[in-house]
N, C-alpha and C. Protein backbone atom coordinates (compact mmCIF):
# COMPACT_ATOMS: atom_id res chain seq x y z
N UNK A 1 0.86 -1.19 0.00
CA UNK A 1 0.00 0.00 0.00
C UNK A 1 0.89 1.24 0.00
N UNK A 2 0.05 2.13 -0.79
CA UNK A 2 1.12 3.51 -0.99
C UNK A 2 1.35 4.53 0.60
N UNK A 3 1.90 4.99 0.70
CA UNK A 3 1.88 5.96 1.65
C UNK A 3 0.93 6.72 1.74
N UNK A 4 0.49 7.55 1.02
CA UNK A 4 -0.27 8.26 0.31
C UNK A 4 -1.52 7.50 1.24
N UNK A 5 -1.86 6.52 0.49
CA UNK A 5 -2.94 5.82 0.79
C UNK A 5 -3.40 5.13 2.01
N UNK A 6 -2.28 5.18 2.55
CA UNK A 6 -1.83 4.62 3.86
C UNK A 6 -2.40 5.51 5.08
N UNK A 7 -2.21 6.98 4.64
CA UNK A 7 -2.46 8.01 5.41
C UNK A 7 -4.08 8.11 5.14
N UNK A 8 -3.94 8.16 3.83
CA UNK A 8 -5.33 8.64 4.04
C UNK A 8 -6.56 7.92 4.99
N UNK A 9 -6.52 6.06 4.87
CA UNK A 9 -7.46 5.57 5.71
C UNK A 9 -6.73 5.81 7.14
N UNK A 10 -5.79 6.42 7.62
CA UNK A 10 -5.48 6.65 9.13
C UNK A 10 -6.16 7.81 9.19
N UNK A 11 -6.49 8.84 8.38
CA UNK A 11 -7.40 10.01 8.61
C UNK A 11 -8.98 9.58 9.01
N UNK A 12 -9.31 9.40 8.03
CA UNK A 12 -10.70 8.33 7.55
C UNK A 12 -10.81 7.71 9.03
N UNK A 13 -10.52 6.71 9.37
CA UNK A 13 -10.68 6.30 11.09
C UNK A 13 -10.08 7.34 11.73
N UNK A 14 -9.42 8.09 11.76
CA UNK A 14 -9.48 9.15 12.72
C UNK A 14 -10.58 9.87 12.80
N UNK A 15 -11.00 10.15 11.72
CA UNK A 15 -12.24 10.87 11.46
C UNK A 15 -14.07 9.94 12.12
N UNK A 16 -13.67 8.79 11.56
CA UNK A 16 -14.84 7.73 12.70
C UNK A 16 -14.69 7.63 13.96
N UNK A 17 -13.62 7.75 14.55
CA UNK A 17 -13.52 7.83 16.02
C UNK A 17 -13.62 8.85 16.64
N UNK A 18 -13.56 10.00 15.99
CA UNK A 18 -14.16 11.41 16.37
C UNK A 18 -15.50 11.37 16.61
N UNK A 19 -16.30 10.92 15.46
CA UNK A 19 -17.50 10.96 14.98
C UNK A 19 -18.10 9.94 16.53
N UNK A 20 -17.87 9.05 16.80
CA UNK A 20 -18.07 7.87 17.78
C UNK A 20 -17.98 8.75 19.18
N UNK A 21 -16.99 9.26 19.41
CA UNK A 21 -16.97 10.15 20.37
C UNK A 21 -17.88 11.09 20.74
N UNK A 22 -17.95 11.75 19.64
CA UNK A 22 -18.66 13.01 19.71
C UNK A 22 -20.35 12.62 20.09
N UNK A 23 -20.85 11.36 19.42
CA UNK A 23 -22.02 10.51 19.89
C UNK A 23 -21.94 10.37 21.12
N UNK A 24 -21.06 9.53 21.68
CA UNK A 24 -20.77 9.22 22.90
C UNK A 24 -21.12 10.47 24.20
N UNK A 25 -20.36 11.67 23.69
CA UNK A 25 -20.83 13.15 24.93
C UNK A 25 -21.66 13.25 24.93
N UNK A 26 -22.69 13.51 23.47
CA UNK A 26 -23.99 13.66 23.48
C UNK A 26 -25.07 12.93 24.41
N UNK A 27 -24.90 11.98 23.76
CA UNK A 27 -25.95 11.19 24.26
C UNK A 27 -25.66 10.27 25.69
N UNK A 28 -24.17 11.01 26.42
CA UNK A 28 -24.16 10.71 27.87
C UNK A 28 -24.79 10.87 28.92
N UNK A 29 -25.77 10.10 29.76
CA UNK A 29 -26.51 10.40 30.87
C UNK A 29 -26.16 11.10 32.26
N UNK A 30 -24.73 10.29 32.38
CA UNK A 30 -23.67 10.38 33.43
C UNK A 30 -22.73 11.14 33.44
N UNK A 31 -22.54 12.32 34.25
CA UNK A 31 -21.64 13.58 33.63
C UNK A 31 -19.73 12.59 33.91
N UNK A 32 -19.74 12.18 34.01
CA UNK A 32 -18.97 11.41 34.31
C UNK A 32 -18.06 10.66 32.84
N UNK A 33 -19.48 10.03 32.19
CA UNK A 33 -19.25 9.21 31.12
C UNK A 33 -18.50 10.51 30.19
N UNK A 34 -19.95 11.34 30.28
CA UNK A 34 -19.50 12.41 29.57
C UNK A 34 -18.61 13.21 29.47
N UNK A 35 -17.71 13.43 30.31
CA UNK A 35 -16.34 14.16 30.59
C UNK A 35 -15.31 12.83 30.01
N UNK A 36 -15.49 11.35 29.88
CA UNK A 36 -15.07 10.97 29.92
C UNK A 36 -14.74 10.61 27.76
N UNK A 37 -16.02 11.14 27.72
CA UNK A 37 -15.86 10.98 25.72
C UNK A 37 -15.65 12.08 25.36
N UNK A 38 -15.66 13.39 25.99
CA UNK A 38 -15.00 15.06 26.03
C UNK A 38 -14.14 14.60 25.62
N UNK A 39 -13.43 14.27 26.71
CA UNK A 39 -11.98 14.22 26.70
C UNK A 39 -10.80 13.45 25.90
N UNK A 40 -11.74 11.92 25.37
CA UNK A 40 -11.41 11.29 24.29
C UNK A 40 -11.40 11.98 23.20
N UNK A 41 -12.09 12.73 22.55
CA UNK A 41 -12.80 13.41 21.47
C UNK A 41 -11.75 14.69 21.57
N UNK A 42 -11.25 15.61 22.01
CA UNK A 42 -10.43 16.16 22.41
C UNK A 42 -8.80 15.88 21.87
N UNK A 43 -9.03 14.70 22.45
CA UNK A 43 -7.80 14.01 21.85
C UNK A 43 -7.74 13.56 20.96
N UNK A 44 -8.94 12.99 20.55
CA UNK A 44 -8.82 12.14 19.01
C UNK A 44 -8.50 13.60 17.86
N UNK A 45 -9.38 14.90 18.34
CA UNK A 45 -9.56 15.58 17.25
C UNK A 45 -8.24 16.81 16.96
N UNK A 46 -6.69 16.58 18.02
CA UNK A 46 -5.98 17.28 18.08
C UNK A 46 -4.84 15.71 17.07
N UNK A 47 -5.06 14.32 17.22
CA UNK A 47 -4.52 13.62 16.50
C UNK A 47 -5.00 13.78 14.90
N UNK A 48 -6.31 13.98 14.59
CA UNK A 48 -6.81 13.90 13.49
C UNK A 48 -5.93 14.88 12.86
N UNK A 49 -6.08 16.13 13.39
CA UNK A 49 -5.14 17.34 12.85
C UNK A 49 -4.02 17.87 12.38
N UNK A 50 -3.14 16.65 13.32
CA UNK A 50 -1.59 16.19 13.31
C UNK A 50 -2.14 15.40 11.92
N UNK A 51 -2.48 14.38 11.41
CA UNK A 51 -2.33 13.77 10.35
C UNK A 51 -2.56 14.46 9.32
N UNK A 52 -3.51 15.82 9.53
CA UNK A 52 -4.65 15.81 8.47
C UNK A 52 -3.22 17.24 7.85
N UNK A 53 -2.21 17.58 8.62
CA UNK A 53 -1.09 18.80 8.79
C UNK A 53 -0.10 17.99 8.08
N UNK A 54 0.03 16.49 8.36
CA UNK A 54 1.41 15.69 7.78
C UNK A 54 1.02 15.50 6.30
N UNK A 55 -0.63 15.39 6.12
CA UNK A 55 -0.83 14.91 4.47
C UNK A 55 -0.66 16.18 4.17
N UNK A 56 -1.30 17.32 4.39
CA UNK A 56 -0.99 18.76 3.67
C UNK A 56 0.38 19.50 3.24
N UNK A 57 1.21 18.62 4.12
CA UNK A 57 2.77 19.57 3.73
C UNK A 57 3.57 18.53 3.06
N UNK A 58 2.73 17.12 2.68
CA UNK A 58 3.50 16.47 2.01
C UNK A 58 2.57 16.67 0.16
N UNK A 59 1.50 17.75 0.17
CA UNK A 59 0.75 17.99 -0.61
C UNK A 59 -0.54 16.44 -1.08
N UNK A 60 -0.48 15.92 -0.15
CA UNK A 60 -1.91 15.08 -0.33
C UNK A 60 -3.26 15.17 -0.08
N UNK A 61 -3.04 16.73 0.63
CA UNK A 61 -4.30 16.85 1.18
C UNK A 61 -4.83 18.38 0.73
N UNK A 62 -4.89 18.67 -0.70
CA UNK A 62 -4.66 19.56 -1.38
C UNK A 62 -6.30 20.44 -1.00
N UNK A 63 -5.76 21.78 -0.83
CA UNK A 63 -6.88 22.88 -0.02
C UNK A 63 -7.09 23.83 -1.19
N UNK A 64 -7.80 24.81 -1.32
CA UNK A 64 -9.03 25.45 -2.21
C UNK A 64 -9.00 26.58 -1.61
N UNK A 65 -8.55 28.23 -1.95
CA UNK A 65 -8.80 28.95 -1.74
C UNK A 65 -10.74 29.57 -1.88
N UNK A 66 -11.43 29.94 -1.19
CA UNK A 66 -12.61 29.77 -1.08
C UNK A 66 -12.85 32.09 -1.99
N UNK A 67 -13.03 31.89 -2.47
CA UNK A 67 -13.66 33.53 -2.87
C UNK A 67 -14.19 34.09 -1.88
N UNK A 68 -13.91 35.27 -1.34
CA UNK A 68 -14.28 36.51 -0.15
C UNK A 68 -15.96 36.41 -1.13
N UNK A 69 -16.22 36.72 -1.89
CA UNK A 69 -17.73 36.63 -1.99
C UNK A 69 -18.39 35.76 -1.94
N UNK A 70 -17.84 34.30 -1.85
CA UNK A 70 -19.06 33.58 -1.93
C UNK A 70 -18.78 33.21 -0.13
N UNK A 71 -17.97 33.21 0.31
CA UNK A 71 -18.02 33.73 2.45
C UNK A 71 -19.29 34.27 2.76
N UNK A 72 -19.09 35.20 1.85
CA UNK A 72 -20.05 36.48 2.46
C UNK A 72 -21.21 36.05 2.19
N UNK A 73 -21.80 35.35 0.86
CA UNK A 73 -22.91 35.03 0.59
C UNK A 73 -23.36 34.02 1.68
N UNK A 74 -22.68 33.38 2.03
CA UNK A 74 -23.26 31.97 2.74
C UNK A 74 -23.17 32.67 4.27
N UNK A 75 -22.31 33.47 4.60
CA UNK A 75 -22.63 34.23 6.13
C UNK A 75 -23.88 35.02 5.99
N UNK A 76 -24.10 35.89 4.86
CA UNK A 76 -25.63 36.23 5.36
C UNK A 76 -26.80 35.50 5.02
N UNK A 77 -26.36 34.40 4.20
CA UNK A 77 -27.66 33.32 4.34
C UNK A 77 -28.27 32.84 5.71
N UNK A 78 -26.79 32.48 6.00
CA UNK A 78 -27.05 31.72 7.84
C UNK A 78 -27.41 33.18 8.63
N UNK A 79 -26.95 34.11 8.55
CA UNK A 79 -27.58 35.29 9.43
C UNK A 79 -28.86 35.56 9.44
N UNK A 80 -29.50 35.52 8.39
CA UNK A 80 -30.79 35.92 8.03
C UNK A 80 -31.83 34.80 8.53
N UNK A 81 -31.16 33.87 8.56
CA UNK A 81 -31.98 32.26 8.78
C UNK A 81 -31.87 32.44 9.85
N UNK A 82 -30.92 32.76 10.98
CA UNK A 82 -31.11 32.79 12.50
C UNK A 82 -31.68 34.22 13.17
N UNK A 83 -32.43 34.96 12.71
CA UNK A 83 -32.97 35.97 12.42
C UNK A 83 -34.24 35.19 13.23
């Protein structure tokens, strides 16, 4: 398996175990439990970042400058909607 490719499904489950987590706080009864998938989730999502930083500077994880107008369009969509 390529490197490349290698990384990417270590993102990909990084990214499900976030997702698992983040279920987990939610829907905790026990503030307990719940501090306890915080804090996982926390961690998982400062590892995800580290990977998601190693594919970007090795250029695999190629980013999209976004246009100042279409920002703006979609910020006052959501403004107006929470209106």
């Amino acid at each position: 398996m390529e490197d490349k490719q290698a990384m990417e499904n270590i993102l990909l489950s990084a990214k499900g175990v976030c997702d698992l987590y983040m279920h987990g706080a939610l829907e905790a009864s026990d503030t307990r439990v719940h501090q306890a998938f915080d804090r996982a989730l926390n961690e998982s999502i400062c590892i995800q970042d580290d990977i998601y930083k190693k594919m970007q500077a090795k250029g695999w994880y190629p980013t999209e400058q976004v246009d100042q107008q279409k920002i703006d369009k979609v910020k006052q969509k959501f403004s107006t909607s929470m209106s």
